[in-house]
Protein backbone atom coordinates (compact mmCIF):
# COMPACT_ATOMS: atom_id res chain seq x y z
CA UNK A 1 97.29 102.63 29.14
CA UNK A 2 96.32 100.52 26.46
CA UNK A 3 92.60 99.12 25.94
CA UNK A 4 93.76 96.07 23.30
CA UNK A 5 92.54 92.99 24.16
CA UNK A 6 89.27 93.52 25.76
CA UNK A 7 85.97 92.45 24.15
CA UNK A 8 84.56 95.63 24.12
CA UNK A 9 87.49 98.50 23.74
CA UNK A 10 90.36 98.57 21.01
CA UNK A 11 90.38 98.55 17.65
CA UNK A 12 86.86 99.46 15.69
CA UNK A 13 87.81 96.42 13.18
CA UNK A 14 84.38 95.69 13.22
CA UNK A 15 82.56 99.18 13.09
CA UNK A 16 79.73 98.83 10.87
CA UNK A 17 79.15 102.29 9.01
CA UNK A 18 77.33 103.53 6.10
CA UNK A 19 80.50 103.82 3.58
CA UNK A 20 77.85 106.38 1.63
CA UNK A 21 74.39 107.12 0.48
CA UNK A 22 74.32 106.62 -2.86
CA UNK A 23 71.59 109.96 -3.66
CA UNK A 24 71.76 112.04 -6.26
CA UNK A 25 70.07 114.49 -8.65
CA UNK A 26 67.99 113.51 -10.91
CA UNK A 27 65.77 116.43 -11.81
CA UNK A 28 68.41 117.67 -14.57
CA UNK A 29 64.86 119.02 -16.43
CA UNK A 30 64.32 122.68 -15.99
CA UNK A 31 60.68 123.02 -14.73
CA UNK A 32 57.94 122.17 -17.05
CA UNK A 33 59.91 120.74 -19.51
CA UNK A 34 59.98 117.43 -18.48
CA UNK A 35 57.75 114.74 -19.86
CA UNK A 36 55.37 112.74 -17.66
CA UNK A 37 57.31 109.45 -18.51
CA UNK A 38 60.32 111.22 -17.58
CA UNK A 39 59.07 112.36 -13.93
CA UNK A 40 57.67 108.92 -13.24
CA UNK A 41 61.67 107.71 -14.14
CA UNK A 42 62.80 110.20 -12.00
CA UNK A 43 60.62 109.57 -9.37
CA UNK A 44 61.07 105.71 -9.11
CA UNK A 45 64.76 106.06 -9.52
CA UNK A 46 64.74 108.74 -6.71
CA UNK A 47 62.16 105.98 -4.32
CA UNK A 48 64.68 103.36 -5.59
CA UNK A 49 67.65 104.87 -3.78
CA UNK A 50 65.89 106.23 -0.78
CA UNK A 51 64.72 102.27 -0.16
CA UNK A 52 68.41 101.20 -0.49
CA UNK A 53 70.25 103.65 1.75
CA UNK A 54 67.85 103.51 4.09
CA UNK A 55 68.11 99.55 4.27
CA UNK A 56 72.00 99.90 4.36
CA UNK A 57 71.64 102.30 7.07
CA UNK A 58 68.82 99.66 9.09
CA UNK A 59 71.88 96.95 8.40
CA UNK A 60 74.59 99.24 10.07
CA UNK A 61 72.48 99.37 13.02
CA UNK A 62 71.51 96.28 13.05
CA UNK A 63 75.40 95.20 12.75
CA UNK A 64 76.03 97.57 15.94
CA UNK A 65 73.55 96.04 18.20
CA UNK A 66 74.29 92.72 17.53
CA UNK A 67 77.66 93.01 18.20
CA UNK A 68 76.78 94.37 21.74
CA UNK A 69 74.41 91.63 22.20
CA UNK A 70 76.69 89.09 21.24
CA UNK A 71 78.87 90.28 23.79
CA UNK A 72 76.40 90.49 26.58
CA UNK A 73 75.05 87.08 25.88
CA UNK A 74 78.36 85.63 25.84
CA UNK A 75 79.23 87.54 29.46
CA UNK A 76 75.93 85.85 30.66
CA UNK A 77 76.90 82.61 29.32
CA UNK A 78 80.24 82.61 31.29
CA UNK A 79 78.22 83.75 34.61
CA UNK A 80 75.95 80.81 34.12
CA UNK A 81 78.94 78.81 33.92
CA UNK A 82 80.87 80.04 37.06
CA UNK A 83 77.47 79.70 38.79
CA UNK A 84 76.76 76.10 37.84
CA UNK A 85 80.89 75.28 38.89
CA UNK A 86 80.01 77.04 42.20
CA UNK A 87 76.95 74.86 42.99
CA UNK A 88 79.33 71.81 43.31
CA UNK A 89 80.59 73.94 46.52
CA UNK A 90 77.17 74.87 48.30
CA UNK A 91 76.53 70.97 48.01
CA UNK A 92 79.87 70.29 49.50
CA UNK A 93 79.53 72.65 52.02
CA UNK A 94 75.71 71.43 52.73
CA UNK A 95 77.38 67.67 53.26
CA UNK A 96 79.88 68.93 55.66
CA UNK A 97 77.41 70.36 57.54
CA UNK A 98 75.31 67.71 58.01
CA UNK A 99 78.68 65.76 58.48
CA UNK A 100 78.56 67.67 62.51
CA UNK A 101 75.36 65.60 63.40
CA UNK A 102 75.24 62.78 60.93
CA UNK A 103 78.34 60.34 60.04
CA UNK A 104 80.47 61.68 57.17
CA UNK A 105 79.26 58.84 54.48
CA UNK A 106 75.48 59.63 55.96
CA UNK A 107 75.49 63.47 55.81
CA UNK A 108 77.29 63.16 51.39
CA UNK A 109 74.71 60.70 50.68
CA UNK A 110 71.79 62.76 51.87
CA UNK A 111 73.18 65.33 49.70
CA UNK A 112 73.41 63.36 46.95
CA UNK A 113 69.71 61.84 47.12
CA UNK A 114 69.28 65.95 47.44
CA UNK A 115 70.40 66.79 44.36
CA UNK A 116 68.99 63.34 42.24
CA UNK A 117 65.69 64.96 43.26
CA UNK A 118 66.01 68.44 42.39
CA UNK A 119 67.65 66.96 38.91
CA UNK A 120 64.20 64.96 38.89
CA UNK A 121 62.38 67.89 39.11
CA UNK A 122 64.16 70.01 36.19
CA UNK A 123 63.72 66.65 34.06
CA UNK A 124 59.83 66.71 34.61
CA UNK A 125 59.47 70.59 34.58
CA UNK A 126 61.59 70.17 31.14
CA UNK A 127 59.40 67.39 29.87
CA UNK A 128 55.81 69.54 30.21
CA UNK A 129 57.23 72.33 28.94
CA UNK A 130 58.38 70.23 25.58
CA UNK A 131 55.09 68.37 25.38
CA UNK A 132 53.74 71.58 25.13
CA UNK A 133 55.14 72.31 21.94
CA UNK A 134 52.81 72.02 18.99
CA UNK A 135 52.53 72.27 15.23
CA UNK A 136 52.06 75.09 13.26
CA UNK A 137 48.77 74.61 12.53
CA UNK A 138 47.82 77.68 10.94
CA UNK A 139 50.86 78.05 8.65
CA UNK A 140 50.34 74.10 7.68
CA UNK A 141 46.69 74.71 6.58
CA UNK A 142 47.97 77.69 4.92
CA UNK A 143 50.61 76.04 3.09
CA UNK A 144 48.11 73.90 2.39
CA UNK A 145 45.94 75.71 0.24
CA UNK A 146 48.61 76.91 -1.94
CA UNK A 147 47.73 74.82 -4.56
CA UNK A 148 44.28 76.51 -4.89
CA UNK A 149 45.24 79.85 -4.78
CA UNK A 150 48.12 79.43 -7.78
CA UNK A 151 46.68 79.61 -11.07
CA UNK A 152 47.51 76.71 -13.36
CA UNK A 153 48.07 73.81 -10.40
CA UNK A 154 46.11 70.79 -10.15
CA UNK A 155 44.05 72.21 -7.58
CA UNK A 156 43.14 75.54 -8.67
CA UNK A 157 40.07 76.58 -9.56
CA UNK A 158 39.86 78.67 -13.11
CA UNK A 159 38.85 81.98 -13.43
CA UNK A 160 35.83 82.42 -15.95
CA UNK A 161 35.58 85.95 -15.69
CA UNK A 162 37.89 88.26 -17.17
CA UNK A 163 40.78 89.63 -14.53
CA UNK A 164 44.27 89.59 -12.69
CA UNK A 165 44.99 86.27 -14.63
CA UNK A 166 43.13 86.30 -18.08
């Protein structure tokens, strides 16, 4: 049997991997005969390519997970959707209930003035919930006071004594 066509079996087209990680000797120096400017080459070019594999190997995982979360959020986007569709049904079947006591017209329209409240609601619930929203306060008054902390702006002050920027 087959698996193409589903979301989540078939072909690994997009299976992130690490294609390779790019180490590789550089101590060619036979102990003790390497300068001190030499090691500290050796050493940053050694801390160089530890950093990058080890961020291509955080954006391989990375590139997993997000494809299984894209998937899950769009099977939770489709249940949403089949759940909202299916609403219009309980409200049908809510009016045709109250259609056994009530006239037909009466029993639709009570549903109707039903569901223009609960919409109500949602639209007010909604409406705190955005007023509540506020600036960034902290990362306006940090932005600014930029100009103080760059040396050579307007609003900088200068630095008499001798240091980082002399």
């Amino acid at each position: 049997m087959s698996n193409d066509g589903l979301f989540t079996d078939g072909s690994n087209q997009f299976a992130p991997r690490a294609n390779a990680i790019p180490l590789s000797d550089v101590d060619t120096a036979k102990t003790g005969e390497a300068s001190i400017g030499q090691l500290v080459s050796n050493a940053t070019e050694q801390i160089s390519s530890l950093v990058r594999s080890e961020m291509e190997l955080a954006k391989t995982e990375l590139a997993a997970s997000a494809k299984k979360g894209g998937i899950g959020a769009g099977f939770f986007g489709v249940a949403g959707i089949v759940a909202g569709f299916s609403s219009f049904f309980f409200f049908f079947f809510l009016a045709e209930l109250l259609a056994k006591w009530l006239d037909r017209w009466a029993a639709f329209l009570i549903v109707f003035l039903i569901m223009l409240v609960i919409a109500g609601a949602a639209a007010l619930i909604g409406l705190k919930n955005v007023k509540k929203v506020k600036a960034p306060e902290k990362t306006i008054a940090s932005a600014k006071q930029l100009p103080e902390v760059i040396p050579g702006s307007r609003g900088s002050k200068e630095l008499n004594s001798k240091g980082l920027y002399t």
